[in-house]
Protein backbone atom coordinates (compact mmCIF):
# COMPACT_ATOMS: atom_id res chain seq x y z
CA UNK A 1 0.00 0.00 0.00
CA UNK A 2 1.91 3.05 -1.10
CA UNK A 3 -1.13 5.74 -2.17
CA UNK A 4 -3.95 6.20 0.29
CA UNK A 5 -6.98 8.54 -0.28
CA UNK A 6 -8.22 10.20 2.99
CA UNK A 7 -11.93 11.88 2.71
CA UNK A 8 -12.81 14.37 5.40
CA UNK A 9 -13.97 17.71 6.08
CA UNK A 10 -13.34 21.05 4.62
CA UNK A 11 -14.42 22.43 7.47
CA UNK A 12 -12.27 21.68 10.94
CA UNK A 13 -15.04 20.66 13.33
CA UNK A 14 -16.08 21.83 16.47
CA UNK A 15 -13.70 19.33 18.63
CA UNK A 16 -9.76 20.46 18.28
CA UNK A 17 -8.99 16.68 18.32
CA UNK A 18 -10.29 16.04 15.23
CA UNK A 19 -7.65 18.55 13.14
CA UNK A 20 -5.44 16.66 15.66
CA UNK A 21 -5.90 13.24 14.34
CA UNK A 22 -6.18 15.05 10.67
CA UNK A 23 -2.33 16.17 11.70
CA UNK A 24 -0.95 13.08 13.29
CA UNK A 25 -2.67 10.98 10.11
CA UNK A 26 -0.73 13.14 7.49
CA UNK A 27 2.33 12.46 9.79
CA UNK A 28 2.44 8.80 9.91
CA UNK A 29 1.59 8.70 6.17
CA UNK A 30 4.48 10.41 5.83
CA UNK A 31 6.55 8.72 8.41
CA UNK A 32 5.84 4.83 6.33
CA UNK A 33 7.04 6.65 3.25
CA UNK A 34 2.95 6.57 2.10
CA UNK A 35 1.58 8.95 -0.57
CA UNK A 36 -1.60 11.14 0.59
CA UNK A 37 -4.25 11.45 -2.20
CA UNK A 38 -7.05 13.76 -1.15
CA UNK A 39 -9.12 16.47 -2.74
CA UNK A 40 -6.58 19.07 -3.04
CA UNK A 41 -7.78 21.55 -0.51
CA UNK A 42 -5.86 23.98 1.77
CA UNK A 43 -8.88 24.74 4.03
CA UNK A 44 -10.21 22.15 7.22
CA UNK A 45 -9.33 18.88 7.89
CA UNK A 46 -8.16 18.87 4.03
CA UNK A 47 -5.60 21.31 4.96
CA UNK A 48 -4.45 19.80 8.42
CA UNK A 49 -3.98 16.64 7.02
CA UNK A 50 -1.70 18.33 3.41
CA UNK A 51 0.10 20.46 5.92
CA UNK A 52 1.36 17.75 8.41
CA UNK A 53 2.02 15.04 5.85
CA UNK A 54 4.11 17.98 3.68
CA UNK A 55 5.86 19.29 6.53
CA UNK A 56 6.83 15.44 7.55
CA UNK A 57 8.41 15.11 4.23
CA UNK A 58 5.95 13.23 2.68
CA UNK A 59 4.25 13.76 -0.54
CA UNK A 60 0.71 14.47 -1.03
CA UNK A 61 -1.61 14.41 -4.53
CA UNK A 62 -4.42 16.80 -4.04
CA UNK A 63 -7.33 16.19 -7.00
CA UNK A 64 -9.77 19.22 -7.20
CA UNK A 65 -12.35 20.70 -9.42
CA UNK A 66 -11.85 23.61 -11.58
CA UNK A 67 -14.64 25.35 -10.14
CA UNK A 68 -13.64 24.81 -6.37
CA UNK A 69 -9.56 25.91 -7.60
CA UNK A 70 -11.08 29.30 -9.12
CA UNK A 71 -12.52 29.89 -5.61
CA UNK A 72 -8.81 30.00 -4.33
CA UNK A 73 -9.28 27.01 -2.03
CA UNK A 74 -6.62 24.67 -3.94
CA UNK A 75 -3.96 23.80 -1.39
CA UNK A 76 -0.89 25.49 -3.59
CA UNK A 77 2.13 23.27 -2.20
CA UNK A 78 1.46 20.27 -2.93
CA UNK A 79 3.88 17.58 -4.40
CA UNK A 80 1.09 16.98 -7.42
CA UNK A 81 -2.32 19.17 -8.29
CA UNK A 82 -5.07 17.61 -10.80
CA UNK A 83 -7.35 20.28 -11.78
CA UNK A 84 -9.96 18.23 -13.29
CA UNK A 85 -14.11 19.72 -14.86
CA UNK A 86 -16.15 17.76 -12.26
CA UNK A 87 -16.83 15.73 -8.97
CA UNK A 88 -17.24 12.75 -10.38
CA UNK A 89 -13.93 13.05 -12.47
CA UNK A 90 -11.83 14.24 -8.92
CA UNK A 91 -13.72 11.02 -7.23
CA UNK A 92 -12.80 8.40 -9.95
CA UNK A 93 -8.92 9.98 -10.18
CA UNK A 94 -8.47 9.53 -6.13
CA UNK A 95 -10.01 5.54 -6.41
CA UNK A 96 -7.44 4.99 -9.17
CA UNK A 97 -4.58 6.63 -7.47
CA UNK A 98 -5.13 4.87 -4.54
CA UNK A 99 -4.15 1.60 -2.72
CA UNK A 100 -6.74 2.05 0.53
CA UNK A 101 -9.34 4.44 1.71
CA UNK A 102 -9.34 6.80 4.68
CA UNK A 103 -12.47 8.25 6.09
CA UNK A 104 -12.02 10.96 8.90
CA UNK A 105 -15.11 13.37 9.83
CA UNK A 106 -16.66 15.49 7.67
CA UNK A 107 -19.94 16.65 5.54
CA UNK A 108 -22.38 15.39 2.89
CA UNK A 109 -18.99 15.45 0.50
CA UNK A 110 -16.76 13.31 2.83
CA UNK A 111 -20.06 10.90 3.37
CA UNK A 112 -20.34 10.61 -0.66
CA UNK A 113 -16.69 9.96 -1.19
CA UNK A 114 -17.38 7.43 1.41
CA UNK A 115 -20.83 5.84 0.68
CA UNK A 116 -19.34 5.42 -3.17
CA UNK A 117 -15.97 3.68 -2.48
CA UNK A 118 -17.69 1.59 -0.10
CA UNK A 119 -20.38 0.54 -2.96
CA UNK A 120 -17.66 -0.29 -5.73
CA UNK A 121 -16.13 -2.50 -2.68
CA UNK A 122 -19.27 -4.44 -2.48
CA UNK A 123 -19.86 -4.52 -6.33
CA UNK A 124 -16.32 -5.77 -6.94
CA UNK A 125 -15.46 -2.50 -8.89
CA UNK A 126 -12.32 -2.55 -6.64
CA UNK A 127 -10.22 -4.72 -4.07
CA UNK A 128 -8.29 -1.75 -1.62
CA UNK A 129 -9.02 -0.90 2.11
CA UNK A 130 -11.98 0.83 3.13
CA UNK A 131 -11.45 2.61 6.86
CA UNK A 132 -12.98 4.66 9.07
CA UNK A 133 -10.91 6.92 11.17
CA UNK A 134 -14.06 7.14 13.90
CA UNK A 135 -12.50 10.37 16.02
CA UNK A 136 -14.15 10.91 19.46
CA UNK A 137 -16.41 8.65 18.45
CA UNK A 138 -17.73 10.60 15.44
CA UNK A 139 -19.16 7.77 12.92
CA UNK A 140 -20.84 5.98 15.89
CA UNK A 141 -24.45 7.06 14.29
CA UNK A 142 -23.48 6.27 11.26
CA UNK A 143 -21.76 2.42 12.69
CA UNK A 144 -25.32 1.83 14.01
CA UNK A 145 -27.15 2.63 10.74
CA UNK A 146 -24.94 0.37 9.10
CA UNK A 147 -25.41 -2.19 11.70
CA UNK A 148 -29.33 -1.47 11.39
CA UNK A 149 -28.99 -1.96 7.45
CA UNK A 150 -27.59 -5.85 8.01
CA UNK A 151 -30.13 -6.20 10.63
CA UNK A 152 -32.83 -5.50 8.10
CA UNK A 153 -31.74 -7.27 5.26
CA UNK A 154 -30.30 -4.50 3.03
CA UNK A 155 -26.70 -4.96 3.76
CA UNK A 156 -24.95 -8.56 3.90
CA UNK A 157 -22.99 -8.70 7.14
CA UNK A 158 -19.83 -9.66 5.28
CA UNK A 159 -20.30 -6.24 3.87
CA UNK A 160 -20.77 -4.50 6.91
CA UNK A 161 -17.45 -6.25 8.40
CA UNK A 162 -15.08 -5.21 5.72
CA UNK A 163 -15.45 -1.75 6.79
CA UNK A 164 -12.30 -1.09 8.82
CA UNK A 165 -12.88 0.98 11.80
CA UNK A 166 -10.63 2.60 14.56
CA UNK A 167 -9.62 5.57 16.44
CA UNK A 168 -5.48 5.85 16.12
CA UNK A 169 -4.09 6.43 12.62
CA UNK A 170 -1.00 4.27 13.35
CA UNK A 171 -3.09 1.52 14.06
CA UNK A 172 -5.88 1.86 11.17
CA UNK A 173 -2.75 2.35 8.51
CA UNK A 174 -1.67 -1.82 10.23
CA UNK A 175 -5.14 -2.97 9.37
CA UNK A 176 -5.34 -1.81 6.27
CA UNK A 177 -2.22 -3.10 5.29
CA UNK A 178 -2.63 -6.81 6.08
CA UNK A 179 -6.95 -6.18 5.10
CA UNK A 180 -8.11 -9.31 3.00
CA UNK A 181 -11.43 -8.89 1.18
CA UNK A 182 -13.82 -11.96 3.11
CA UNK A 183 -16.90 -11.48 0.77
CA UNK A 184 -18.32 -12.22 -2.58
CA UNK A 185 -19.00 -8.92 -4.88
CA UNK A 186 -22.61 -8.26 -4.26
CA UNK A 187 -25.18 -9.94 -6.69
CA UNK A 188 -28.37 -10.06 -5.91
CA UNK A 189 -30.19 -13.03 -6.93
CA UNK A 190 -34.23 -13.35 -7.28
CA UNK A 191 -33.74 -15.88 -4.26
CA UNK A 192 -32.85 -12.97 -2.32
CA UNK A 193 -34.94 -10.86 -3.46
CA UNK A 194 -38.05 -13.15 -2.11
């Protein structure tokens, strides 16, 4: 695993630990001699994360749109910029970039980026790491929906399982290097369906 993507806020939060954990993330990317792929911004989590995996000595490939780089929120030191016309261009670029998946807190955006990567898991689209960096307990809703959506027959619980979750970057990054998919790709049969 040499390129991972990390997904989380533009915005910093409310709780100082989570631009903490963005900061000590970008660090030990740096620190194994791991690429950063993100979404290119210099604002939020975004930034914290760029900032501390740059100053580290790492490198970092930020993918934005041109609209949101003609707002003057592209992060302007980073090792590589792709200025690319849409969302669903900068999402496809950081999936092929990337060896694993990083999900810190965030927005509607970070929950796409998430909810998507997660789906081409399950359909086979890919085979990489999918994690959740759950900060102060941040994703513990969302854990529960997720657990709610296997109890209710709308998830498989091989699914739900190869979601990666913990709280310390160090040992999320261990996980996701040794991660073996356990699952089928998702196909739903008419069986199923009855």
């Amino acid at each position: 695993m040499q390129r991972v993507c990390v997904y989380c806020g533009s915005y910093s939060g409310r709780d100082p630990l989570y631009e903490a954990q963005a900061v000590a993330l970008g660090q030990e990317l740096a620190r194994r001699g791991m690429t950063l792929v993100y979404g290119g911004g210099r604002v939020g989590l975004m930034g914290a994360v760029a900032d501390a995996a740059l100053s580290a000595g790492g490198q970092v490939i930020g993918i934005m749109p041109r609209a949101l780089v003609e707002k003057e929120l592209a992060h302007q030191g980073l090792t590589e910029l792709h200025v690319v016309n849409s969302m669903h261009e900068r999402k496809t670029m950081m999936a092929d970039l990337s060896d694993g998946f990083v999900t810190m807190p965030g927005g509607f955006g970070t929950m796409d980026e998430f909810c998507e990567i997660m789906t081409w898991l399950q359909l086979g689209f890919h085979r990489k790491p999918v994690s959740i960096l759950n900060v102060n307990g941040y994703f513990d809703g969302l854990l529960a929906f997720f657990n709610h959506t296997v109890e209710q027959g709308f998830v498989k619980g091989s699914h739900r399982d190869a979601i990666i979750v913990d709280h310390q970057p160090a040992s999320l990054l261990d996980s996701m290097r040794t991660w073996q998919p356990a699952f089928e790709a998702k196909w739903v049969t008419s069986d199923e369906q009855r």
